[in-house]
Protein backbone atom coordinates (compact mmCIF):
# COMPACT_ATOMS: atom_id res chain seq x y z
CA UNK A 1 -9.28 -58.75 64.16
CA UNK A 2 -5.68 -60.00 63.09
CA UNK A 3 -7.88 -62.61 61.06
CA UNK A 4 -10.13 -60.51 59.30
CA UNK A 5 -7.11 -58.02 58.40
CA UNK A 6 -5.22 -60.61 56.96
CA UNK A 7 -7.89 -61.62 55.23
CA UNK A 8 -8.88 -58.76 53.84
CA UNK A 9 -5.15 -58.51 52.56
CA UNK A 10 -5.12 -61.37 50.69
CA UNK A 11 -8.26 -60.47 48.71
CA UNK A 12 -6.67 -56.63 47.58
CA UNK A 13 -3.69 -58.40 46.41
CA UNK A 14 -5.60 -61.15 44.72
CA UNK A 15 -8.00 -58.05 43.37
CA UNK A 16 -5.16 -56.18 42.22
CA UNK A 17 -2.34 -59.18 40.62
CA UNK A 18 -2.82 -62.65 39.14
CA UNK A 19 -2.06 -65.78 41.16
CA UNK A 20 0.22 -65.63 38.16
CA UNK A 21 2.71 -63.24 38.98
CA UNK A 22 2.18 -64.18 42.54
CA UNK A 23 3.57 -67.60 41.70
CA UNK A 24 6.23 -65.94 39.42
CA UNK A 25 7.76 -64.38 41.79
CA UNK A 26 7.56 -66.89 44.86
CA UNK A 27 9.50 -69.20 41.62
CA UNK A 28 11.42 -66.45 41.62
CA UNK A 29 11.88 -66.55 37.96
CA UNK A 30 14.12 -63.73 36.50
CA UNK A 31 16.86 -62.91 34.12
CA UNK A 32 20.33 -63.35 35.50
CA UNK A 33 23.80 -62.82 34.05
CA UNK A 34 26.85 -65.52 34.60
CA UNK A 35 28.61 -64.65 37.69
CA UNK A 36 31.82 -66.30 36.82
CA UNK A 37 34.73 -63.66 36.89
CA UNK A 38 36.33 -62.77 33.18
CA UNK A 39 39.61 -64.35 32.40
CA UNK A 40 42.74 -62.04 32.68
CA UNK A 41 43.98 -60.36 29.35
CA UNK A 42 47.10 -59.71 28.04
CA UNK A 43 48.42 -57.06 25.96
CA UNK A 44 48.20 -57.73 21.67
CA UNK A 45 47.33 -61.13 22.69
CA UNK A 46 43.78 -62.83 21.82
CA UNK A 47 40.79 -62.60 23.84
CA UNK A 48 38.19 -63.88 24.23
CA UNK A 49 35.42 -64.51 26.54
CA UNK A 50 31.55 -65.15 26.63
CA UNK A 51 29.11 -63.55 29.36
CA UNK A 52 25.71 -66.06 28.88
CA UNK A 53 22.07 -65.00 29.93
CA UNK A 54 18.99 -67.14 30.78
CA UNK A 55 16.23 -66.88 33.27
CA UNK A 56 16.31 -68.61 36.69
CA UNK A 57 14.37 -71.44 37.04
CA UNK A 58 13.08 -71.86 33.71
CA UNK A 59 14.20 -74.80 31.68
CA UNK A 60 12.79 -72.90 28.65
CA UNK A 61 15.65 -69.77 28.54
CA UNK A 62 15.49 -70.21 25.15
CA UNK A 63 11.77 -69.05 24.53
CA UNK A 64 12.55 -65.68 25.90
CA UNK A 65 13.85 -62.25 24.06
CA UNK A 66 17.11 -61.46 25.65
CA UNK A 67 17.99 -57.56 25.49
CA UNK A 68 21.33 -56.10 26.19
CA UNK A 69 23.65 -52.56 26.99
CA UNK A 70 26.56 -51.79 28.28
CA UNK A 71 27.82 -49.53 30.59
CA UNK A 72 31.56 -48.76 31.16
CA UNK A 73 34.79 -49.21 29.17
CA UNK A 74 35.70 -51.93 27.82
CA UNK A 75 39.56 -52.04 27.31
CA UNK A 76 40.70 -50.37 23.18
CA UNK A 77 41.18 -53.66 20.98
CA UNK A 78 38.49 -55.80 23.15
CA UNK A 79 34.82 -55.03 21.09
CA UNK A 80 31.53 -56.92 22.11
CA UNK A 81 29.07 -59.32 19.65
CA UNK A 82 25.35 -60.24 21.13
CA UNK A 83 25.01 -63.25 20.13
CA UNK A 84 21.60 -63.97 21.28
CA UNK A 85 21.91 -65.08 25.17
CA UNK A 86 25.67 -64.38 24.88
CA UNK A 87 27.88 -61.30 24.95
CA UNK A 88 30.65 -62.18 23.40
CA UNK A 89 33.99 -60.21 24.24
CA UNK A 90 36.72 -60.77 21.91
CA UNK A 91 39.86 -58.81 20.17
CA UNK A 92 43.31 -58.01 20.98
CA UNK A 93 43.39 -55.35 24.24
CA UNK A 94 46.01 -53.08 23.79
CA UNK A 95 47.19 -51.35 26.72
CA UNK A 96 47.42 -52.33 30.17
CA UNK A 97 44.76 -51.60 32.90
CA UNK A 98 41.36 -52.43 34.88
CA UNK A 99 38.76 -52.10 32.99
CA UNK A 100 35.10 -52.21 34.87
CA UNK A 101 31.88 -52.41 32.76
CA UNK A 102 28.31 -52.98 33.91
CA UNK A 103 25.92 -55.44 31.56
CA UNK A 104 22.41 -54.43 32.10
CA UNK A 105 19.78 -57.13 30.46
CA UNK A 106 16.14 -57.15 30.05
CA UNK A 107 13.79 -60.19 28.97
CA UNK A 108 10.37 -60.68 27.44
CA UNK A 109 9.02 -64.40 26.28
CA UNK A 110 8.26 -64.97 22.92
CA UNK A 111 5.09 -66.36 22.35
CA UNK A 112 2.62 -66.71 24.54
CA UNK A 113 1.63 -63.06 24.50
CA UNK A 114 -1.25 -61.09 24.16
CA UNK A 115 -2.46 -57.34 24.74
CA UNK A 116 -5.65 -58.42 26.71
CA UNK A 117 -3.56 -59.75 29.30
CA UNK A 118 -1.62 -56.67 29.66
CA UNK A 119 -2.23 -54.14 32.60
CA UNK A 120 -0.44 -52.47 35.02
CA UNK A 121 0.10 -55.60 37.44
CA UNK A 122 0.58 -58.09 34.64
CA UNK A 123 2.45 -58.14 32.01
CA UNK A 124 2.36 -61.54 30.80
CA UNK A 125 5.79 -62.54 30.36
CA UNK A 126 6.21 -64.80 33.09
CA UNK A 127 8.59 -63.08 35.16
CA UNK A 128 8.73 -61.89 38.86
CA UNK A 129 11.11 -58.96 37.22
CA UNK A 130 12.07 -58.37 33.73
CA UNK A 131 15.58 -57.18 34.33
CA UNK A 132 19.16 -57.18 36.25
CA UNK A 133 22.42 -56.07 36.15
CA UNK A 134 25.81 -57.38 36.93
CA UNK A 135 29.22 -55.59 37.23
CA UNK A 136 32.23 -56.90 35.30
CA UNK A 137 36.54 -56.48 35.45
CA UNK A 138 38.65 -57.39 32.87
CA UNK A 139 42.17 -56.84 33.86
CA UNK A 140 45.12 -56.28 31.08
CA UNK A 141 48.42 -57.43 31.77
């Protein structure tokens, strides 16, 4: 009975998904965000720091659509530049404080695509999920 149950599992999932996003996701390939803490900042002095994106376990980041926001407050003088798979944090902070910020990012490949391949369980883009978050601190001195 256990057998037959299992069985008859398997088949709704294979019904329902591709073996493709079953193997996407036991590759567990997803976007992530560099988990190295930001560098201390000090008041009118330069700063500058870059917060890179790829996709985990994919030696191809690079054929992938990388979409960013932010969420938070980023400390007066310090501004943000996407520069493709980097967020790049740079200015002259000028006043004192912790400031805590949350980068969400989202992914699609490039090529590769096409509508008939789209449905509700597939998407196409390779991808167990298409997005993550990661919280940030930049603290002015």
């Amino acid at each position: 009975m256990i057998k037959l149950l299992s069985r008859t599992l398997l088949v709704t999932v294979f019904l329902f998904c591709s073996c493709q996003d079953i193997l996407e996701c036991i590759i567990n390939k997803r976007p992530e965000l560099s988990d190295r803490k930001l560098a201390q900042a000090y008041v009118n002095q330069l700063y500058s720091e870059k917060i890179t994106a790829g996709i985990k376990n994919e030696p191809l980041d690079n054929s992938y659509d990388y979409y960013f926001h932010i969420d938070g407050e980023l400390p007066e003088g310090i501004e943000y530049i996407i520069n493709y798979r980097d967020i790049v944090l740079q200015g002259r902070p000028l006043s004192s404080g912790t400031y805590k910020f949350t980068v969400r990012l989202s992914a699609e490949q490039k090529y590769n695509y096409s509508d008939d391949c789209e449905s509700n369980f597939n998407d196409c883009d390779g991808l167990c999920d298409e997005s993550t978050s990661r919280a940030y601190t930049i603290i002015v001195n």
